[in-house]
Protein backbone atom coordinates (compact mmCIF):
# COMPACT_ATOMS: atom_id res chain seq x y z
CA UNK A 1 3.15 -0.32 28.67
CA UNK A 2 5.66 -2.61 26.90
CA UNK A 3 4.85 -5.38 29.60
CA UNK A 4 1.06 -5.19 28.64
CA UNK A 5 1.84 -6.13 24.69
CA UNK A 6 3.60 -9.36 25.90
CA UNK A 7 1.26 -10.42 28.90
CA UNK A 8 -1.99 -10.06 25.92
CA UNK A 9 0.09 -11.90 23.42
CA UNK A 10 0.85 -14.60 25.69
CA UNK A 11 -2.49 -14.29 26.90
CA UNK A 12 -4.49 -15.21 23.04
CA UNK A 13 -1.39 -17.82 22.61
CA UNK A 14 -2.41 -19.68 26.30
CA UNK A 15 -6.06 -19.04 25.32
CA UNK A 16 -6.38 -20.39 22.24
CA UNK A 17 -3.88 -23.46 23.38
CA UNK A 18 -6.43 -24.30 25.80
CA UNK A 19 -9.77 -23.82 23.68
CA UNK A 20 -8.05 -26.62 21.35
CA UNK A 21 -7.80 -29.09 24.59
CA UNK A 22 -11.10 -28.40 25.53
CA UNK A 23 -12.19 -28.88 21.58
CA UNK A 24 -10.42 -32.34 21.42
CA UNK A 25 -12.01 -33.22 25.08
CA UNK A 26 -15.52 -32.63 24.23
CA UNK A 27 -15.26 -34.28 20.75
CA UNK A 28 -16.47 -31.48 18.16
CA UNK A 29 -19.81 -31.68 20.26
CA UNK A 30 -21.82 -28.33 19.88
CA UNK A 31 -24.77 -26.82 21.92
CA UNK A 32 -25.64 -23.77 23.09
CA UNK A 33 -23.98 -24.47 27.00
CA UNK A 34 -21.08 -25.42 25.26
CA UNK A 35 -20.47 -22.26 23.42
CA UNK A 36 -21.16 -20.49 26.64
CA UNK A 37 -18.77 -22.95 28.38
CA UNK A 38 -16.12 -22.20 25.53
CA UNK A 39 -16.21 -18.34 25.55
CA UNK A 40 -16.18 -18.11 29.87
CA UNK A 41 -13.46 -20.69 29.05
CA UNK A 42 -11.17 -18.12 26.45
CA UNK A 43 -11.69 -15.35 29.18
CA UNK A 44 -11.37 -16.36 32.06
CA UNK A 45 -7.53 -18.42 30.00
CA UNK A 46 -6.94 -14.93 29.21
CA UNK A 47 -7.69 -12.85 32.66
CA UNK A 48 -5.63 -15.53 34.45
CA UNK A 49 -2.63 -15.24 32.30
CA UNK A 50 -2.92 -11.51 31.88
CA UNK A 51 -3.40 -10.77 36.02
CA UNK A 52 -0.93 -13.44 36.71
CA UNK A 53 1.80 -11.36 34.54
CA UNK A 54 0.91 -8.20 36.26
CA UNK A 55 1.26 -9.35 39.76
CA UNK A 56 4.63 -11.00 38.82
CA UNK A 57 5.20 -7.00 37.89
CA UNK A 58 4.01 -5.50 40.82
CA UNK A 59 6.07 -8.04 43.09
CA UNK A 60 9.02 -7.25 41.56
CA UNK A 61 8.15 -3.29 42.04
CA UNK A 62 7.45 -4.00 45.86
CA UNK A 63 10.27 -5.38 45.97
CA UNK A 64 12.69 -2.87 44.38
CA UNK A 65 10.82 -0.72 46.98
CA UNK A 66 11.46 -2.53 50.03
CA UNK A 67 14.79 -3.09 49.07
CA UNK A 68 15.62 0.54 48.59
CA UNK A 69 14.13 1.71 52.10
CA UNK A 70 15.56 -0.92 53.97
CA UNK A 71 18.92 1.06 52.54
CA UNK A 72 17.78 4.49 53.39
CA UNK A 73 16.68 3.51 57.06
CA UNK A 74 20.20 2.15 57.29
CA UNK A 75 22.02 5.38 55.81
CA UNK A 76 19.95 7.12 58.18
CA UNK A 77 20.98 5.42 61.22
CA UNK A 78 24.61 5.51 60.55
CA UNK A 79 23.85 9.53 59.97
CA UNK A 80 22.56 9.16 63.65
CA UNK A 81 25.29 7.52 65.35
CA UNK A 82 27.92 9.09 64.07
């Protein structure tokens, strides 16, 4: 759960970094597709960044995984031919 605190933090940091870029791009303009454009812009920042994190996670799990069956199909087959 400790994982999730970082990835949203990170997440509103990234977010709001790129909402700023996108404010100095379009000039202080405002209408009603921009506001639209802006808020589908701060979450879909923030789903990227947040699923991003959690894949990086779940790699590293599958991983940890593999690693420790590849080790218990080799115990086994020593247990075998012995």
């Amino acid at each position: 759960m400790g994982w999730l605190v970082g990835y949203t933090l990170a997440s509103i940091v990234v977010a709001f970094i790129v909402l700023k870029i996108f404010d100095y791009i379009v000039g202080g303009a405002t209408s009603g597709l921009l506001s639209v454009a802006r808020a589908g812009l701060f979450i879909v920042t923030w789903t990227v960044v947040t699923a991003k994190g959690g894949m990086q996670g779940f790699t590293k799990m599958v991983r940890q995984l593999r690693q420790g069956n590849t080790q218990a199909i080799k115990a086994l087959t020593k247990g075998e031919r012995a």
